[in-house]
Protein backbone atom coordinates (compact mmCIF):
# COMPACT_ATOMS: atom_id res chain seq x y z
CA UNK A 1 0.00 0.00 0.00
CA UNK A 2 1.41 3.45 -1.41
CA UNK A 3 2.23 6.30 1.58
CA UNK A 4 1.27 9.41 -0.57
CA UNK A 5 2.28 8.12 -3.48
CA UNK A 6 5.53 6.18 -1.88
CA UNK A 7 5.89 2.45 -1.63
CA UNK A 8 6.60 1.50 1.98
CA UNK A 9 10.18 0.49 0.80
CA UNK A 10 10.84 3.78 -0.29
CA UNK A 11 9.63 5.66 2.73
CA UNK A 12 12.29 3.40 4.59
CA UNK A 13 14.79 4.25 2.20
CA UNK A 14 14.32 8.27 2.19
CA UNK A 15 13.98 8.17 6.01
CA UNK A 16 17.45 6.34 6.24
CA UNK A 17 18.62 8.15 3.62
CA UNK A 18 17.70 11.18 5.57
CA UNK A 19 19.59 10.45 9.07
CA UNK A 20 22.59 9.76 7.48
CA UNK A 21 22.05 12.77 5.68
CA UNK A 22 21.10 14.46 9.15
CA UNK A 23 24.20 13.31 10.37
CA UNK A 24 26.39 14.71 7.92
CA UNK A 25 24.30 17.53 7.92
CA UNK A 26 25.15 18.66 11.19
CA UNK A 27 28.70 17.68 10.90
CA UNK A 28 30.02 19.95 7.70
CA UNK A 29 27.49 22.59 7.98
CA UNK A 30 25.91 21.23 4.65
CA UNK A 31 21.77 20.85 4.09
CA UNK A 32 22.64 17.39 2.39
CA UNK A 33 20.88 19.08 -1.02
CA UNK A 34 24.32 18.68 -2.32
CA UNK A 35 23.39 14.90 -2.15
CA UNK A 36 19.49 14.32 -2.29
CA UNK A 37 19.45 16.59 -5.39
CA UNK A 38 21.66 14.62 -7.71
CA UNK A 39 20.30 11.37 -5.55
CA UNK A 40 16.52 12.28 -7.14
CA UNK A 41 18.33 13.13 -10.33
CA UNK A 42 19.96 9.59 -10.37
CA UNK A 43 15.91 8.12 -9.60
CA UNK A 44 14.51 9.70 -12.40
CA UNK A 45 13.24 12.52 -10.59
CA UNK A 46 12.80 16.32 -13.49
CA UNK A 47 15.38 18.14 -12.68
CA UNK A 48 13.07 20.82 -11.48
CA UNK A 49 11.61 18.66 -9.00
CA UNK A 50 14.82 17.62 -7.64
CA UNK A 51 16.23 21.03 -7.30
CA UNK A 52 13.07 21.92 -5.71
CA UNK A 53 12.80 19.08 -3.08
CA UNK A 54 16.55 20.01 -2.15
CA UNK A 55 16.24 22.79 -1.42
CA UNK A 56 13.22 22.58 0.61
CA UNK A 57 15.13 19.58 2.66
CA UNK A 58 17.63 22.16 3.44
CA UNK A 59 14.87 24.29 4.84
CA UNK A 60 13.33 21.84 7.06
CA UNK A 61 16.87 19.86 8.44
CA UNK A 62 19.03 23.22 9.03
CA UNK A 63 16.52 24.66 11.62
CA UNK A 64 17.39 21.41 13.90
CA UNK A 65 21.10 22.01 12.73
CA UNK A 66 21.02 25.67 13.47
CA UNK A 67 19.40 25.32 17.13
CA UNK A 68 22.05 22.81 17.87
CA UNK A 69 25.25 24.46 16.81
CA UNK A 70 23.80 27.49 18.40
CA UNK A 71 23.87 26.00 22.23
CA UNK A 72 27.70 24.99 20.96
CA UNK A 73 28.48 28.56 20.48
CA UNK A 74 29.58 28.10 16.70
CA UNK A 75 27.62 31.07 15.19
CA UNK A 76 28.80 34.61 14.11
CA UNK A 77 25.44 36.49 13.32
CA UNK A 78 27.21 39.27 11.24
CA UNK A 79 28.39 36.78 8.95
CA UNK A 80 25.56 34.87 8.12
CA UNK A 81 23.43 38.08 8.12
CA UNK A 82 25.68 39.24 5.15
CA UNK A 83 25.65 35.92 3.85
CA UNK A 84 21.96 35.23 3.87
CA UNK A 85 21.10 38.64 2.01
CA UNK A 86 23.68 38.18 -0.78
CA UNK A 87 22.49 34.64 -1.23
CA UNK A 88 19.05 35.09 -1.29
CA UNK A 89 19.57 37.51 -4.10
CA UNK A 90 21.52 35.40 -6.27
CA UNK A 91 19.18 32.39 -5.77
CA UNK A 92 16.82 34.15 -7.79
CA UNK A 93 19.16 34.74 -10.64
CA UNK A 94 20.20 30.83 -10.07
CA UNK A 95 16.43 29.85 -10.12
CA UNK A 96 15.84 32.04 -13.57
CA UNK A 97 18.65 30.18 -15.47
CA UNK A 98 17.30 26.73 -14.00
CA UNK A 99 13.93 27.23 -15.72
CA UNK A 100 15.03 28.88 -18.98
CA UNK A 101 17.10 25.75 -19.61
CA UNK A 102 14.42 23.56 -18.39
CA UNK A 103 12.48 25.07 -21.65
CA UNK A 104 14.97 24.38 -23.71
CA UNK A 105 15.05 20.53 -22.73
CA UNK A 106 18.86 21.21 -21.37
CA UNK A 107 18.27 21.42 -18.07
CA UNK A 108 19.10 17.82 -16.82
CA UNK A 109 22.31 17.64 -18.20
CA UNK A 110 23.94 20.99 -17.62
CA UNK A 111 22.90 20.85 -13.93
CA UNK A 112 24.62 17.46 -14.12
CA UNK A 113 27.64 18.35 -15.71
CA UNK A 114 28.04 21.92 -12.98
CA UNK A 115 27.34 19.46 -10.24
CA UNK A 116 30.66 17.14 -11.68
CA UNK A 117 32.61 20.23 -11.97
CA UNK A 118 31.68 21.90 -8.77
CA UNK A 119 31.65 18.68 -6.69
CA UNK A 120 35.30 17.39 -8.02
CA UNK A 121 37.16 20.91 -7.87
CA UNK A 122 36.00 21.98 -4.17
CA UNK A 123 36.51 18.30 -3.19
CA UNK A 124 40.01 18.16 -4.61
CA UNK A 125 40.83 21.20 -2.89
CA UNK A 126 39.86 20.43 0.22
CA UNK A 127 41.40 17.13 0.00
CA UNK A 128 44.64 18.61 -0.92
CA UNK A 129 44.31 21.12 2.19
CA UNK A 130 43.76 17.94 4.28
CA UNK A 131 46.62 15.98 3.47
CA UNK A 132 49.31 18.81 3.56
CA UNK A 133 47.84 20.48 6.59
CA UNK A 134 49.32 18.05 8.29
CA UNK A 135 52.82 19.72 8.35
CA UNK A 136 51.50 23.58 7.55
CA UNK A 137 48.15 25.01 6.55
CA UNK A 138 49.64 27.45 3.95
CA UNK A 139 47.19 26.29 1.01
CA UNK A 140 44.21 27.50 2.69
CA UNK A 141 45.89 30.13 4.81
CA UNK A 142 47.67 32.31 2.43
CA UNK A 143 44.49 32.48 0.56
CA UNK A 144 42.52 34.34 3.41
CA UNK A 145 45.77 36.37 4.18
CA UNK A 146 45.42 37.85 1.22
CA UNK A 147 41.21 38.18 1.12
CA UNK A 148 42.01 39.37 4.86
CA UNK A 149 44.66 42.31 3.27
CA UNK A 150 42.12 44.37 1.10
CA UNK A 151 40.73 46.74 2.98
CA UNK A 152 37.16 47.33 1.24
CA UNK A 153 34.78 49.03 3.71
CA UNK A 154 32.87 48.53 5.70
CA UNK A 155 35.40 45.88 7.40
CA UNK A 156 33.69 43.24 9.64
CA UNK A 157 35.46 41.62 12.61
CA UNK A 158 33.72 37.73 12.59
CA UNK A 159 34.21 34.88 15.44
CA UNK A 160 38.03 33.69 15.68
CA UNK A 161 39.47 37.10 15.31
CA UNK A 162 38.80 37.19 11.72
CA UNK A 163 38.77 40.73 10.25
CA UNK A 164 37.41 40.88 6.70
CA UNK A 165 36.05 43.44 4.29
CA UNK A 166 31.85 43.24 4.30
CA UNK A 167 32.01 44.38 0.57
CA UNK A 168 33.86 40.62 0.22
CA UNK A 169 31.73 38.63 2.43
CA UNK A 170 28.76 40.10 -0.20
CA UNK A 171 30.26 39.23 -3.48
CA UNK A 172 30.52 35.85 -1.95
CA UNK A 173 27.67 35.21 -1.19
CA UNK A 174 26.10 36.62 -4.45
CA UNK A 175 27.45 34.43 -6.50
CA UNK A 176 27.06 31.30 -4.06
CA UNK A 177 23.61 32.43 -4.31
CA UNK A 178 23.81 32.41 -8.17
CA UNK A 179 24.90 28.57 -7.67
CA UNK A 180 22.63 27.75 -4.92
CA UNK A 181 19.87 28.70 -6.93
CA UNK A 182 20.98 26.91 -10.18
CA UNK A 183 21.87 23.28 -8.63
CA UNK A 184 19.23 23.67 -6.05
CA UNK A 185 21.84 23.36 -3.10
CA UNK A 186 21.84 25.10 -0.04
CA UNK A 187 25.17 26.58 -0.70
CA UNK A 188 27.23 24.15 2.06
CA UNK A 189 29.72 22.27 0.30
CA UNK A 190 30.62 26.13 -1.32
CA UNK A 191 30.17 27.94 1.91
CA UNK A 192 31.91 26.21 4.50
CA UNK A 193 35.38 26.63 2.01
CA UNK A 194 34.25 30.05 1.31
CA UNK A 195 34.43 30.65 4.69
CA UNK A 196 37.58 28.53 5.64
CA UNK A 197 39.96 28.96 3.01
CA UNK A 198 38.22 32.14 1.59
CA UNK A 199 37.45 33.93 5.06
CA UNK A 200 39.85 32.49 7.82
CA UNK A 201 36.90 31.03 9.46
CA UNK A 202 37.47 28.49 12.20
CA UNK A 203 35.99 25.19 10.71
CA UNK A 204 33.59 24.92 13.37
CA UNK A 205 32.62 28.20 13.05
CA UNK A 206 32.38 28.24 9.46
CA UNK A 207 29.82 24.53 10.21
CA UNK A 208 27.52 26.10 12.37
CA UNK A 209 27.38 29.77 10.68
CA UNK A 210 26.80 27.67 6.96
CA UNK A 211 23.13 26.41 8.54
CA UNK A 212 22.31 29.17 10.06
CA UNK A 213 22.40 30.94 6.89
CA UNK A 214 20.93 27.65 5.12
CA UNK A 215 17.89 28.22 6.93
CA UNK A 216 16.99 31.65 5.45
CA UNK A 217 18.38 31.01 2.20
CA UNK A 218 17.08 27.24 1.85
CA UNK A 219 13.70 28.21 3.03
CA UNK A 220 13.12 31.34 0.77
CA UNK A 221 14.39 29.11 -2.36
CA UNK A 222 11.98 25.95 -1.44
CA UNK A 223 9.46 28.29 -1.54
CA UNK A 224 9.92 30.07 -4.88
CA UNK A 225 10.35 26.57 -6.01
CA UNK A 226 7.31 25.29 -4.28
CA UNK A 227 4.74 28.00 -5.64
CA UNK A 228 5.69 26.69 -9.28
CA UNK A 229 4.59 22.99 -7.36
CA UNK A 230 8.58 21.89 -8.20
CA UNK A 231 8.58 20.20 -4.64
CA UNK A 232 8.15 16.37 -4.08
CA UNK A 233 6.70 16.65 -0.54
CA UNK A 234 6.30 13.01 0.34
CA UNK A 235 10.01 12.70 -0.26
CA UNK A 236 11.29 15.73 1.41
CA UNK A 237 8.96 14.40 4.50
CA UNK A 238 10.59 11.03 4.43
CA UNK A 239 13.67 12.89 3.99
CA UNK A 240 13.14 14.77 7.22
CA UNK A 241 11.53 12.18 9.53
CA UNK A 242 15.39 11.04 9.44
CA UNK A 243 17.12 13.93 9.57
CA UNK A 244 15.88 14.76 12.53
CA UNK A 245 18.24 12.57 14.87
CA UNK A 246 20.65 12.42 12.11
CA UNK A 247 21.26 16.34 12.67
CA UNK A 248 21.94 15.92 16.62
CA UNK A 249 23.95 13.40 16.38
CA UNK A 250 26.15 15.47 13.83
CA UNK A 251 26.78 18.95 14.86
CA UNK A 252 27.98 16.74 18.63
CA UNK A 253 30.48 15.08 16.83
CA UNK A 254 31.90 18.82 15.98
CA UNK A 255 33.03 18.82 19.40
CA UNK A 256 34.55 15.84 19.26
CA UNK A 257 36.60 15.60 15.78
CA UNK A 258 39.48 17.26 14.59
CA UNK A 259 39.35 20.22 12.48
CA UNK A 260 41.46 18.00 9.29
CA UNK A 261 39.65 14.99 10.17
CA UNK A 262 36.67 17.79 9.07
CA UNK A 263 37.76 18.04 6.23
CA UNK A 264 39.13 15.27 5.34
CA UNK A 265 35.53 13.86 5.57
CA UNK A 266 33.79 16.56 3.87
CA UNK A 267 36.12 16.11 0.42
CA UNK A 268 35.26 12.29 0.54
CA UNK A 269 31.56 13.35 0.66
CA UNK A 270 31.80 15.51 -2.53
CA UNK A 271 34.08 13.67 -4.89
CA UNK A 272 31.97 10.95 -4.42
CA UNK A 273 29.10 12.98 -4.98
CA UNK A 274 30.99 14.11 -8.41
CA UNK A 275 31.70 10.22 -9.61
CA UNK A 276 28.06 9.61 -9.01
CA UNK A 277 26.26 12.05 -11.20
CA UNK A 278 29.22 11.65 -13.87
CA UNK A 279 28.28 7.61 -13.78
CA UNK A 280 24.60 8.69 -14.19
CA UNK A 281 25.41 10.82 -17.39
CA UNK A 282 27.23 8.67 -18.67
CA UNK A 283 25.17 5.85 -18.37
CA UNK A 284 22.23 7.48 -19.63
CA UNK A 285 24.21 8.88 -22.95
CA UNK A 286 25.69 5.09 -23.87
CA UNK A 287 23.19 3.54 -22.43
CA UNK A 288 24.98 1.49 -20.31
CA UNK A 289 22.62 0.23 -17.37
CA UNK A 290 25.15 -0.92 -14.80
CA UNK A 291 26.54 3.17 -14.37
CA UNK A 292 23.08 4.10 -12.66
CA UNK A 293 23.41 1.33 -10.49
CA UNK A 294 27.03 1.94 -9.71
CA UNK A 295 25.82 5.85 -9.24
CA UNK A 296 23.21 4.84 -6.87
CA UNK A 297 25.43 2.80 -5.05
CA UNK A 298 28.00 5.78 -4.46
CA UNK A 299 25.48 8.05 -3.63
CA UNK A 300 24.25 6.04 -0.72
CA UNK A 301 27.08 4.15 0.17
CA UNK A 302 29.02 7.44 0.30
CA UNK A 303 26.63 8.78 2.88
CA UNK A 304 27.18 5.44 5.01
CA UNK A 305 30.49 5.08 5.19
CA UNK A 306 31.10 8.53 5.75
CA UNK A 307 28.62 9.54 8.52
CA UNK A 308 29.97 5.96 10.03
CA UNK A 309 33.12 7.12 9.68
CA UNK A 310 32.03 10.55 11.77
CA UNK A 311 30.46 8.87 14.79
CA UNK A 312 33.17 6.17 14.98
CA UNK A 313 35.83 9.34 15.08
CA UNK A 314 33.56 11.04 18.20
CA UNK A 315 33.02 7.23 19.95
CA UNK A 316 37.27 6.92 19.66
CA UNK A 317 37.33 10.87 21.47
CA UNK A 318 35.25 9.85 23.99
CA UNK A 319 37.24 6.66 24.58
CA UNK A 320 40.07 8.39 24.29
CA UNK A 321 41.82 6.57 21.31
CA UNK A 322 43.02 7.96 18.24
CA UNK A 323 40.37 10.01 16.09
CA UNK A 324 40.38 8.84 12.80
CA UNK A 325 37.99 6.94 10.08
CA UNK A 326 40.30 3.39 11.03
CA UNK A 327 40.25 4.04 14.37
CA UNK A 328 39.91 1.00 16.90
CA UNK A 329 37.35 0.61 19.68
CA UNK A 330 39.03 -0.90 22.67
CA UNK A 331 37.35 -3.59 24.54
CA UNK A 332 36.56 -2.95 28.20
């Protein structure tokens, strides 16, 4: 018997699909859009609809998120003040180009093809800042220095001693917005590096600032979606029945893991993320059957092993081992 349209199979599916997402979610700072979107893509979903129901599971998720990072202390209000007006701007501009190309018939696969790009670049990068950060931070760090150096007024002073021009903070955001708007993310998995490697942000900072924002800006784009009835509501509330606990469970483990290990896990989320949609579009232009399986199977399994991989790291803190996805559990 359907559930509004929904087999009971896939209920179960979107609501453990959504508290792994919830978990990540409150981890990186990221609405999960940057994964349910192409996930609906990769189901046959328009890609109207799936931008849509992204979004508006970014809405509904980050207000658990936000409340939760706020009783951690890991917000600066002037920030994601700035943030959330410049982005809600641009999402309109983003939404715009979405539905011209939807008329067109081009929609599916340039949204495809931006998510590859976007996905593998910022995922590479943040990789790379990972691994070397190990001896030095200077990839990420010279890059703020110099954001940090222009003087553009009105100059902000943000959480972490970070003092950066307001005029900046704006332009990123715009075009973020632009983005957010087109791929029907919530801007996260550009955000939180924005913010890090753009800003000087503390990463935990940068986590819990990226949903508050996400809340405003996710919410005011699920509904411009929403009134054009681009929104798959039994999904997104499948999607959010899982969240829920996923989101707690998350933005604790923040307290618990180490800023690399943060990042570390957050450029496994979105190369996989890039591999996935590529297998889907390619799949789908040779007709080659076992790609959308294999895409499926990264997109979930991704989610898996990686929110496994962040509550293992906060179990080994609180046992006092070594934090880390390999980490071993000792036995009482």
């Amino acid at each position: 018997m359907d559930i509004l349209g929904l087999t009971p199979m896939m209920v179960g599916i979107f609501v453990g699909f959504g508290l792994l997402i919830g978990i990540l979610f409150g981890f990186f700072g990221m609405g999960g859009s940057f994964l349910v979107t192409p996930a609906l893509l990769v189901m046959g979903y328009p890609s109207t609809v799936a931008v849509g129901s992204g979004l508006a599971f970014v809405f509904g998720t980050s207000v658990i998120g936000a409340l939760r990072h706020r009783d951690h202390g890991q917000v600066d209000y002037k920030l994601a003040l700035i943030m959330t007006v410049a982005m809600t701007i641009g999402i309109e501009g983003g939404k715009s180009v979405v539905f011209f190309l939807d008329s067109t018939g081009m929609a599916d696969l340039i949204i495809s093809i931006s998510y590859v790009g976007l996905l593998a670049v910022v995922g590479l990068f943040t990789l790379r800042d990972a691994w070397g950060s190990k001896g030095t931070d200077s990839t990420g760090r010279d890059l703020a220095d110099r954001v940090q150096s222009l003087h553009i007024p009105p100059m902000v002073t943000l959480r972490g001693d970070v003092r950066v021009s307001g005029t900046i903070i704006f332009a990123v955001g715009l075009v973020i917005g632009v983005l957010s708007g087109f791929l029907g993310v919530g801007g996260g998995f550009l955000l939180m590096p924005a913010m890090m490697y753009g800003l000087g942000v503390p990463a935990a900072v940068a986590v819990g600032t990226d949903i508050l924002q996400i809340t405003i800006s996710g919410g005011f784009g699920a509904f411009r979606y929403a009134q054009s009835g681009s929104v798959a509501l039994p999904v997104v509330g499948a999607l959010l029945a899982g969240s829920a606990l996923g989101a707690r469970i998350g933005a604790g483990a923040t307290q618990l893991v180490e800023e690399d290990a943060i990042k570390g896990y957050f450029a496994a989320m979105l190369l996989a993320g890039s591999v996935a949609v590529a297998a889907k579009e390619l799949g789908a232009a040779y007709g080659i059957e076992i790609l959308n399986t294999v895409s499926i199977a990264l997109i979930f399994g991704a989610a898996v092993l990686v929110s496994g991989a962040v509550v293992l790291a906060a179990v080994c803190r609180l046992r006092n081992d070594s934090v880390g996805m390999w980490c071993r559990l000792t036995t009482s």
